[in-house]
N, C-alpha and C. Protein backbone atom coordinates (compact mmCIF):
# COMPACT_ATOMS: atom_id res chain seq x y z
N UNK A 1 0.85 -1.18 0.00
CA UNK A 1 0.00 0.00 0.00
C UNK A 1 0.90 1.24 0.00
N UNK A 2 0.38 2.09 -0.62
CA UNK A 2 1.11 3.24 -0.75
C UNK A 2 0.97 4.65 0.14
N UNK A 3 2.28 5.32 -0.08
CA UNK A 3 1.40 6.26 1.22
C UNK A 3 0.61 7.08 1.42
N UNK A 4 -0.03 7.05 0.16
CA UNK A 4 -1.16 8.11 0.17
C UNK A 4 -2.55 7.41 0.66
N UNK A 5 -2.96 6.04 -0.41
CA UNK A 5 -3.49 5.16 0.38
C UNK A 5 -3.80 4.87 1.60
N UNK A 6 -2.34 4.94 2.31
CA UNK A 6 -2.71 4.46 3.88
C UNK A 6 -2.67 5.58 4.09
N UNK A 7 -2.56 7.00 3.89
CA UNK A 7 -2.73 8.08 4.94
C UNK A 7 -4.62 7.96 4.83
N UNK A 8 -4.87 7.76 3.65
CA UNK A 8 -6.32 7.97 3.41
C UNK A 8 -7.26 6.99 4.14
N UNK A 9 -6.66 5.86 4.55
CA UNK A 9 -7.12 4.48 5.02
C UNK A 9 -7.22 4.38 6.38
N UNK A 10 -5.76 5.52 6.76
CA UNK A 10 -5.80 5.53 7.96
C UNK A 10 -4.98 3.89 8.68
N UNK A 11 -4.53 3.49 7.51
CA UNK A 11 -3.26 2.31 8.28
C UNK A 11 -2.13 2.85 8.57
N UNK A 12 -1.99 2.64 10.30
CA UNK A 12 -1.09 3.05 10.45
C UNK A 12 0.21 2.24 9.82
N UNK A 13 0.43 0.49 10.54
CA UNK A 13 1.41 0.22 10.10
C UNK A 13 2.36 0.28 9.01
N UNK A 14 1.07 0.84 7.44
CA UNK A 14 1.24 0.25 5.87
C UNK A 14 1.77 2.06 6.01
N UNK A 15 1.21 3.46 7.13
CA UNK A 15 2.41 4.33 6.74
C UNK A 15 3.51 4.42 7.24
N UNK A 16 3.16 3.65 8.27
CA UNK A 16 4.72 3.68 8.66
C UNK A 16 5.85 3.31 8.37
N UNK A 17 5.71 1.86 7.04
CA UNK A 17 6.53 1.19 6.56
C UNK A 17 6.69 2.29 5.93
N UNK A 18 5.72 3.22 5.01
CA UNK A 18 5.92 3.78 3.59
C UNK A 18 6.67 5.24 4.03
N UNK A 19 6.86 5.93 5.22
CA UNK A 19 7.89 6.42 5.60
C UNK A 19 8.45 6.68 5.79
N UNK A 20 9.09 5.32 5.69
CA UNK A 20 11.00 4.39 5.99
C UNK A 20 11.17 4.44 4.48
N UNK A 21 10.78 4.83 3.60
CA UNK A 21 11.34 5.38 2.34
C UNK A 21 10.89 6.36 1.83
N UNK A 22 9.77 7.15 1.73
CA UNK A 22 8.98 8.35 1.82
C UNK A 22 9.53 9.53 2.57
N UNK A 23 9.47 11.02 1.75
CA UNK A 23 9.62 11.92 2.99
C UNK A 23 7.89 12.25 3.01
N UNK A 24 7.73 12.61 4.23
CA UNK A 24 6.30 13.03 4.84
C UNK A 24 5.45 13.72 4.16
N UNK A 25 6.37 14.79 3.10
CA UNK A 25 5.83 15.82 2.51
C UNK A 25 5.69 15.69 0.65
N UNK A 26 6.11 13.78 0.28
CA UNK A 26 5.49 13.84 -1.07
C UNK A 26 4.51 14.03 -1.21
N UNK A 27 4.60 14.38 -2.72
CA UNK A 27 3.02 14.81 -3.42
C UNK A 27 2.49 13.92 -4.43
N UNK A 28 1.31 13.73 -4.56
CA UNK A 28 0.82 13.26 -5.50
C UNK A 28 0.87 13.67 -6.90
N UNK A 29 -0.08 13.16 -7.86
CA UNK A 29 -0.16 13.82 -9.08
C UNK A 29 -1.29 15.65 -9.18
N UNK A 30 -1.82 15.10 -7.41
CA UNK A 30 -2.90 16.47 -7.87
C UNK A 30 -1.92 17.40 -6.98
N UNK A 31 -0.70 17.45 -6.40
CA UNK A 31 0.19 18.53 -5.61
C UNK A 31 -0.45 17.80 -3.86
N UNK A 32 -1.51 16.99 -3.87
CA UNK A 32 -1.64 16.88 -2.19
C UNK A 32 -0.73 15.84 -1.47
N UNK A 33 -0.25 16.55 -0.38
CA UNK A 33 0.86 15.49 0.47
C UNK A 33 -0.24 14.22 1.13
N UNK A 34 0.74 13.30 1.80
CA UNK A 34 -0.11 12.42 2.52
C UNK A 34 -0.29 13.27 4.00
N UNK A 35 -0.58 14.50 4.19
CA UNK A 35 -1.31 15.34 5.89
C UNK A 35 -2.30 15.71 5.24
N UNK A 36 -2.33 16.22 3.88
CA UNK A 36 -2.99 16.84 3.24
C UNK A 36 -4.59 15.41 3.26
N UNK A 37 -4.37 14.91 2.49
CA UNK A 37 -4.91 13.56 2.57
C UNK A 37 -5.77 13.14 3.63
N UNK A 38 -5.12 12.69 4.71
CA UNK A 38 -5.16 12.23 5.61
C UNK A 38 -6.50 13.06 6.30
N UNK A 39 -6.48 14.44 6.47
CA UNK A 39 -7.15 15.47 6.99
C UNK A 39 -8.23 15.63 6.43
N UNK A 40 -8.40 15.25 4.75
CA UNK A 40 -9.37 15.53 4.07
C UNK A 40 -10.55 14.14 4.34
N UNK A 41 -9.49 12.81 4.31
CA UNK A 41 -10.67 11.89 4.42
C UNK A 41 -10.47 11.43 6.38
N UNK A 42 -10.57 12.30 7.31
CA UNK A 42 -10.33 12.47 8.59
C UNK A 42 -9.76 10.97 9.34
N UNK A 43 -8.75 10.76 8.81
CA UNK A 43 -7.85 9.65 9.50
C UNK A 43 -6.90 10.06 10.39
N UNK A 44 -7.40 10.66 11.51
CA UNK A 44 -7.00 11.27 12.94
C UNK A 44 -5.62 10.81 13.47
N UNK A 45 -5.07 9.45 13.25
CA UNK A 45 -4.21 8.81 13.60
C UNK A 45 -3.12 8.83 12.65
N UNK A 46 -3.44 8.73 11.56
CA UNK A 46 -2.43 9.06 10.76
C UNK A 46 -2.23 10.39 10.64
N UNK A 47 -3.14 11.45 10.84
CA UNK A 47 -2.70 13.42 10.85
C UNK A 47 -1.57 13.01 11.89
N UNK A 48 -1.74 12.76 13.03
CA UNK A 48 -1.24 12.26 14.41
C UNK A 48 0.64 11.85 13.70
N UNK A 49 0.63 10.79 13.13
CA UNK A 49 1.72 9.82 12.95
C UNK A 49 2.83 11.14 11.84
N UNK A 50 1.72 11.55 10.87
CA UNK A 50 2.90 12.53 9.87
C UNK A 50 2.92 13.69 9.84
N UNK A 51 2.17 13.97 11.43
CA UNK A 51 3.09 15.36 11.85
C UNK A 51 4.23 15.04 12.93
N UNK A 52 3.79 14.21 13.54
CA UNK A 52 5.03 13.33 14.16
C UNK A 52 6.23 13.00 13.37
N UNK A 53 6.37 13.11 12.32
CA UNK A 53 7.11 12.56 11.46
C UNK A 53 7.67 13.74 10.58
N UNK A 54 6.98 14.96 10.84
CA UNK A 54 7.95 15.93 10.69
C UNK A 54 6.75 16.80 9.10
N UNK A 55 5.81 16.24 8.69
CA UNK A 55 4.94 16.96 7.92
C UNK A 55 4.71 18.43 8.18
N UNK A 56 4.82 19.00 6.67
CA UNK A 56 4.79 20.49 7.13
C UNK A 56 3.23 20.54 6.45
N UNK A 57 2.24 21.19 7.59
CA UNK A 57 1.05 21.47 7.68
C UNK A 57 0.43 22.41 6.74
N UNK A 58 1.70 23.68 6.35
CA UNK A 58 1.55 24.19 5.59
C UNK A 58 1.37 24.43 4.25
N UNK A 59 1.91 22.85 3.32
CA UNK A 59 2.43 22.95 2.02
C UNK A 59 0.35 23.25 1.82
N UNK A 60 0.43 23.24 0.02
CA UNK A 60 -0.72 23.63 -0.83
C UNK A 60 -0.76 22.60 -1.65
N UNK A 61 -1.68 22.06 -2.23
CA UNK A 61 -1.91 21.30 -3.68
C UNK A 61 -2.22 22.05 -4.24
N UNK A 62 -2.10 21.71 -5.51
CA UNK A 62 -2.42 22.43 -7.12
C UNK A 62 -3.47 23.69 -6.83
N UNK A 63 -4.42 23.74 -5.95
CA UNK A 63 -5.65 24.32 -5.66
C UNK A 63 -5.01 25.56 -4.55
N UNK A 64 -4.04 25.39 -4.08
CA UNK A 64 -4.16 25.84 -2.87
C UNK A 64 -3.94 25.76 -1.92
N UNK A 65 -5.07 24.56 -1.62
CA UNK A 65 -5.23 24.52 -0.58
C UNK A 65 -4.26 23.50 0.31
N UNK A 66 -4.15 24.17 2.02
CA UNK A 66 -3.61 23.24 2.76
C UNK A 66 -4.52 22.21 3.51
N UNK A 67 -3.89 21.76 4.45
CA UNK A 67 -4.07 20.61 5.33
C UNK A 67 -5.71 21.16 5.85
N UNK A 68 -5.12 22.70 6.56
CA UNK A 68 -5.97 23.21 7.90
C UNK A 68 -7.34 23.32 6.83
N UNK A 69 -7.57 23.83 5.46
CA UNK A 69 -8.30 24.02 5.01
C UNK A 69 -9.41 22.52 4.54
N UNK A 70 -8.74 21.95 4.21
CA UNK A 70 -9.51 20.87 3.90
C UNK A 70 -10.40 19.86 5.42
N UNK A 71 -9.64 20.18 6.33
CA UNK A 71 -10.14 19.37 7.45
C UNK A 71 -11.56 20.31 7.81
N UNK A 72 -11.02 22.47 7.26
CA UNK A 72 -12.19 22.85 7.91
C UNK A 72 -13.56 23.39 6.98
N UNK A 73 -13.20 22.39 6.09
CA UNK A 73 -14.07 22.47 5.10
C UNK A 73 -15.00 21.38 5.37
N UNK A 74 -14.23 20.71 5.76
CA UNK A 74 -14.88 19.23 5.93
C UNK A 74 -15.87 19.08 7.16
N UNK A 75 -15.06 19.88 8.24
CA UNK A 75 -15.66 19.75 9.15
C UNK A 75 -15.17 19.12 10.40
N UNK A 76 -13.45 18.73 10.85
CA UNK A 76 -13.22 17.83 11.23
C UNK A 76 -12.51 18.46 12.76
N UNK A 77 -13.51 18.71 13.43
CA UNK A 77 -12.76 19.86 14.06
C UNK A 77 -11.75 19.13 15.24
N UNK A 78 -11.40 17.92 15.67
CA UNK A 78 -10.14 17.14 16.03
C UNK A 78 -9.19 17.44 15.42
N UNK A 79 -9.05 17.62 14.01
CA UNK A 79 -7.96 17.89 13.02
C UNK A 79 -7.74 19.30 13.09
N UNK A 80 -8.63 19.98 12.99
CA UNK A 80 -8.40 21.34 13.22
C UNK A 80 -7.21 21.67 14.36
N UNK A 81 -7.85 21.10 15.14
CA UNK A 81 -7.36 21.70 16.77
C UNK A 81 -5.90 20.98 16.30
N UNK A 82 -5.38 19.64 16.13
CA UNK A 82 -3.93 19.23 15.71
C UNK A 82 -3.71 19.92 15.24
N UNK A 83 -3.79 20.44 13.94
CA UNK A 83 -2.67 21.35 12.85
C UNK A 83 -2.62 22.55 13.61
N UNK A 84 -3.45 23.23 14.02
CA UNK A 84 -3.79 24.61 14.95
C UNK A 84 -2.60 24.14 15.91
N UNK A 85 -2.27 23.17 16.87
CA UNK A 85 -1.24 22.71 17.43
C UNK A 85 -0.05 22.54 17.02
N UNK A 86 -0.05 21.95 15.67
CA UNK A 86 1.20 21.92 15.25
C UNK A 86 1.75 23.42 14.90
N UNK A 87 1.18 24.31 14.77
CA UNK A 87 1.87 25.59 14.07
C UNK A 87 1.41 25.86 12.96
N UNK A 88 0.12 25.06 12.17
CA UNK A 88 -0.02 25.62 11.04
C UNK A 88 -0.84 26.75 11.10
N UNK A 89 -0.44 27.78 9.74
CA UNK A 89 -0.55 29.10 9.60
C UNK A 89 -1.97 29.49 9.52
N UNK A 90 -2.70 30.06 10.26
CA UNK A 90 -4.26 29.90 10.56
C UNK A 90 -4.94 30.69 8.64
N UNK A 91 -4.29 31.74 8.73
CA UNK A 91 -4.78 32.36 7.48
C UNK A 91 -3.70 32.63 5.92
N UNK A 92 -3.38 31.22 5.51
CA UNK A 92 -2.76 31.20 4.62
C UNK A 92 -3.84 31.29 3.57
N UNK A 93 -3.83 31.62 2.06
CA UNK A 93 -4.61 31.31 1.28
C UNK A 93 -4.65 30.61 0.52
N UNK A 94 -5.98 29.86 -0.43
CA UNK A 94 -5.45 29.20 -1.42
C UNK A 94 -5.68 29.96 -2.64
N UNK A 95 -5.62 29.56 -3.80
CA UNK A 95 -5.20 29.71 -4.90
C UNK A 95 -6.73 31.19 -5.62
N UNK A 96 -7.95 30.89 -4.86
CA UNK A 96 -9.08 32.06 -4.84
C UNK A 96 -8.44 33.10 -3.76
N UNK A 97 -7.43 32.91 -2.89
CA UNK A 97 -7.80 33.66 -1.73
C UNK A 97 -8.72 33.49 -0.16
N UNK A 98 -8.91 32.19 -0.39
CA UNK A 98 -9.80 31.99 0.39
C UNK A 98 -8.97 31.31 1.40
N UNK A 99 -9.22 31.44 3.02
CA UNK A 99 -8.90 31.01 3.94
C UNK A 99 -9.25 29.46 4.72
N UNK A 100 -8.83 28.91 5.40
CA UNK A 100 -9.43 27.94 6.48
C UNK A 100 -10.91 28.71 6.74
N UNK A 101 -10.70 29.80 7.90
CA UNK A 101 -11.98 30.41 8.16
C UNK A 101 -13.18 30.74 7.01
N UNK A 102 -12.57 31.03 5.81
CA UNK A 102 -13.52 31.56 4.54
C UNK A 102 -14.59 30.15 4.64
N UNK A 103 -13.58 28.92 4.38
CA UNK A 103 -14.61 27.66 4.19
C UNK A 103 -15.25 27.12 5.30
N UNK A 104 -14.55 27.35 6.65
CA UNK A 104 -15.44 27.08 7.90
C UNK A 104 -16.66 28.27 8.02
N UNK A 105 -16.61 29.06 7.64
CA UNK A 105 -17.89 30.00 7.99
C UNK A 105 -18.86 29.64 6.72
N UNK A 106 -17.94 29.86 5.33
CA UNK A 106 -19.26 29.02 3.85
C UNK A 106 -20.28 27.92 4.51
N UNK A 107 -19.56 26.95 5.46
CA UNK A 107 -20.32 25.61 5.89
C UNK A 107 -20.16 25.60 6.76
N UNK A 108 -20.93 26.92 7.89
CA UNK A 108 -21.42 26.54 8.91
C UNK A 108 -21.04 25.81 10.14
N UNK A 109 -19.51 25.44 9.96
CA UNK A 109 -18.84 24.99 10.89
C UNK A 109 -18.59 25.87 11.94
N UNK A 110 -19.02 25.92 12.79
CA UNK A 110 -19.06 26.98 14.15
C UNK A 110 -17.88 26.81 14.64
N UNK A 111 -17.81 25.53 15.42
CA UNK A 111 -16.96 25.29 16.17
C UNK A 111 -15.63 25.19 15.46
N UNK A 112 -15.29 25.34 14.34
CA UNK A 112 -14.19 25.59 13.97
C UNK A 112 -13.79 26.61 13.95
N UNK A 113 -14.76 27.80 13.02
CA UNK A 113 -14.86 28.67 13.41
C UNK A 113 -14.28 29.88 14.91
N UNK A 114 -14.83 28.98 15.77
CA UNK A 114 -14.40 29.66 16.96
C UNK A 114 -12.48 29.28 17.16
N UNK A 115 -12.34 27.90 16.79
CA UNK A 115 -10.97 27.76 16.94
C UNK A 115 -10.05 28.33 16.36
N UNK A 116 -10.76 28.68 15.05
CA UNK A 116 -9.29 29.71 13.81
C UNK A 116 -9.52 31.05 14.68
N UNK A 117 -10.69 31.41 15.25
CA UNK A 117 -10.56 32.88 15.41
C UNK A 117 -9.92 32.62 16.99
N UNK A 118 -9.85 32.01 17.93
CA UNK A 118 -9.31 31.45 18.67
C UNK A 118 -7.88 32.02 18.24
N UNK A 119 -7.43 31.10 17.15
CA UNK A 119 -6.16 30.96 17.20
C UNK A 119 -5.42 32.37 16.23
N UNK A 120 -6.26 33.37 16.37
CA UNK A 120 -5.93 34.78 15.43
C UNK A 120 -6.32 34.51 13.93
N UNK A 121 -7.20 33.87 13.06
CA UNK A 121 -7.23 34.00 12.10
C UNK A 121 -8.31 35.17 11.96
N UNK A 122 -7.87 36.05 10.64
CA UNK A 122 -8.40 37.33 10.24
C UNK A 122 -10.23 37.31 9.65
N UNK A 123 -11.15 37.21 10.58
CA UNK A 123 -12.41 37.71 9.92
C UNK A 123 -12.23 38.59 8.65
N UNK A 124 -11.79 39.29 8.32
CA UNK A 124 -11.91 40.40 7.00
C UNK A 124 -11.57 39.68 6.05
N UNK A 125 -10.65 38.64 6.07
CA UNK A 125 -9.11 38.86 4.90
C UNK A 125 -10.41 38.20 3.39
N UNK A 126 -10.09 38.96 2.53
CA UNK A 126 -10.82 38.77 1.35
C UNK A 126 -10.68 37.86 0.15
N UNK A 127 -11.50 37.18 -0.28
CA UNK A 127 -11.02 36.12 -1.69
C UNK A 127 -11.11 36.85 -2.28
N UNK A 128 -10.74 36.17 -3.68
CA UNK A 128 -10.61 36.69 -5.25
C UNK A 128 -11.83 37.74 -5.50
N UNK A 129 -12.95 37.51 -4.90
CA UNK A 129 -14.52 37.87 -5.34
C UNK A 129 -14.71 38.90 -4.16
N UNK A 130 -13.50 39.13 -3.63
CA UNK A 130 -13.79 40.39 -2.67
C UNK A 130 -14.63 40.61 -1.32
N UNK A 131 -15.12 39.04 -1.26
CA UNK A 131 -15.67 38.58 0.00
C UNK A 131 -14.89 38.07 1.23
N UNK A 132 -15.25 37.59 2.59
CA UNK A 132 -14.77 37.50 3.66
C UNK A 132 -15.34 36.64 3.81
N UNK A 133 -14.78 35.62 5.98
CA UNK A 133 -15.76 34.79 5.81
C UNK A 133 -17.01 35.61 6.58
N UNK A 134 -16.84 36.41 6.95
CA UNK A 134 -17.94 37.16 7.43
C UNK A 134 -19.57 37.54 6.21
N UNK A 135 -19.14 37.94 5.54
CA UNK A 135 -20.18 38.13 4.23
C UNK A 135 -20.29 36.71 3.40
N UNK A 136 -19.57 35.64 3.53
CA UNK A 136 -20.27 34.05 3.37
C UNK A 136 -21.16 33.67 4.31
N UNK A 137 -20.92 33.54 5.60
CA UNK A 137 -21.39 33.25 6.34
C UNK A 137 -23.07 33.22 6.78
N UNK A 138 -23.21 34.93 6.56
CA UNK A 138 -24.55 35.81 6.22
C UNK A 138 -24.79 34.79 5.11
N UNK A 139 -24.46 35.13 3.80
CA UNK A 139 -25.05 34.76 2.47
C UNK A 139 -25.89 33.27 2.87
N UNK A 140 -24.81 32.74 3.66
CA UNK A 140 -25.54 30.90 3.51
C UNK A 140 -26.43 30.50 4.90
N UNK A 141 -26.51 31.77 5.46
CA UNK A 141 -27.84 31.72 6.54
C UNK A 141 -26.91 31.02 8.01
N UNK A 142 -25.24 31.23 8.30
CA UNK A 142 -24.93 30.11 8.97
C UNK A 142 -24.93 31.22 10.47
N UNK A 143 -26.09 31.75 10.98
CA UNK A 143 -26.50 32.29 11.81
C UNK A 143 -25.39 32.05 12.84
N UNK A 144 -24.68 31.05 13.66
CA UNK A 144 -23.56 31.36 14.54
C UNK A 144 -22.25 31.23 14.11
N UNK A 145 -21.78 31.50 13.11
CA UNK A 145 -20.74 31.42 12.42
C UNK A 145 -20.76 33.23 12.10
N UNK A 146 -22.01 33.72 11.90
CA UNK A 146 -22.15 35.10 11.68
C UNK A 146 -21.85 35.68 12.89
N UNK A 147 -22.44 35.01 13.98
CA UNK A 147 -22.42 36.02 15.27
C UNK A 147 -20.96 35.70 15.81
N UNK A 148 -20.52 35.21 15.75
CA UNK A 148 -18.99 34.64 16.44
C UNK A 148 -18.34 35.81 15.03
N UNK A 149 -18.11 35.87 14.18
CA UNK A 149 -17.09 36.20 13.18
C UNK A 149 -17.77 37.94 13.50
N UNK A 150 -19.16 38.49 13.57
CA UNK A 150 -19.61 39.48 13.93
C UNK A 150 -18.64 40.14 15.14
N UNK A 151 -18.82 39.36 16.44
CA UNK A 151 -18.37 39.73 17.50
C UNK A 151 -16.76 39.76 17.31
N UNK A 152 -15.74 39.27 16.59
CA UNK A 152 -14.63 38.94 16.38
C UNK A 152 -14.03 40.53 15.53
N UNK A 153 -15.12 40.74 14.93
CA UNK A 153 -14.88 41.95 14.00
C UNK A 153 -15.19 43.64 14.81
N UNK A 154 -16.27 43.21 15.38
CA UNK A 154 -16.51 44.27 16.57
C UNK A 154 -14.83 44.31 17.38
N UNK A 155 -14.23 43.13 18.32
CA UNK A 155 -13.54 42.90 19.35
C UNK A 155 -12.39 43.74 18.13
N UNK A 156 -11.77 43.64 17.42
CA UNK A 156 -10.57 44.08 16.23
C UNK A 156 -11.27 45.54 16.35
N UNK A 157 -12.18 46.18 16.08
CA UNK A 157 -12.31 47.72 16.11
C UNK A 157 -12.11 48.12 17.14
N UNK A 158 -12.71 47.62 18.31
CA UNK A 158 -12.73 47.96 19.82
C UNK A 158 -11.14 48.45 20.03
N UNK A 159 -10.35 47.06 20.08
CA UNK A 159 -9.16 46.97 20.15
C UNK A 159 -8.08 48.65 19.42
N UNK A 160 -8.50 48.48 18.43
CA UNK A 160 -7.39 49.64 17.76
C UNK A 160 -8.03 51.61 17.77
């Protein structure tokens, strides 16, 4: 098995062999590493094993996007909180501009939500289309994703 496979499968042993010749941070044919992977189809144990192993949280596939984004697109908010642990960069963008937070507020993911802004990611910062996740959020009716990113945007004016 290969290591994209088992990051996706979530075998540990079949990545751990594929390690011992693998660096952490190959890519596939679409640019996604096996963290990348791993996060998207939420195999908790393996995020676990190849950041242990030295995976940088940060890289992008072809799209963009990283690790943190795909888990908080998905919804996976265990994964969240790991990469958020490991150091990955809360408001990197992908390839629209769009953030971790942009896609946790599009879908209503609250509780992720609260963790990027938790962890300083920027309510404002804008995609390609000149939107935030604040003005997604509204658009798709995700009523506490609005009021958390609302209050987050208030707390940043207060502040300065």
């Amino acid at each position: 098995m290969d290591i994209f496979e088992a990051s996706r499968k979530n075998r540990l042993d079949d990545l751990a062999s594929a390690l011992r010749v693998n660096h952490p941070d190959i890519t596939d044919y679409h640019g996604a590493t096996p963290l990348i992977i791993a996060c998207y189809y939420n195999s908790l144990d393996a995020v676990a094993l190849l950041l242990a192993a030295g995976a940088n949280p940060d890289l992008r596939d072809q799209t963009g996007n990283t690790a943190l984004m795909g888990a908080s697109f998905k919804g996976y908010n265990k994964i969240v909180a790991m990469l958020l642990e490991a150091g990955a960069l809360v408001d990197k963008q992908n390839n629209n501009l769009a953030t971790a937070l942009t896609l946790a507020a599009t879908f209503g993911r609250t509780e992720i939500v609260n963790l990027l802004l938790e962890n300083g990611a920027d309510p404002l910062t804008e995609d390609r289309f000149g939107k935030n996740p604040l003005d997604y959020s509204k658009e798709q009716d995700n009523l506490l994703c609005y009021e958390l990113l609302s209050a987050a945007v208030k707390k940043r004016s207060d502040n300065s």
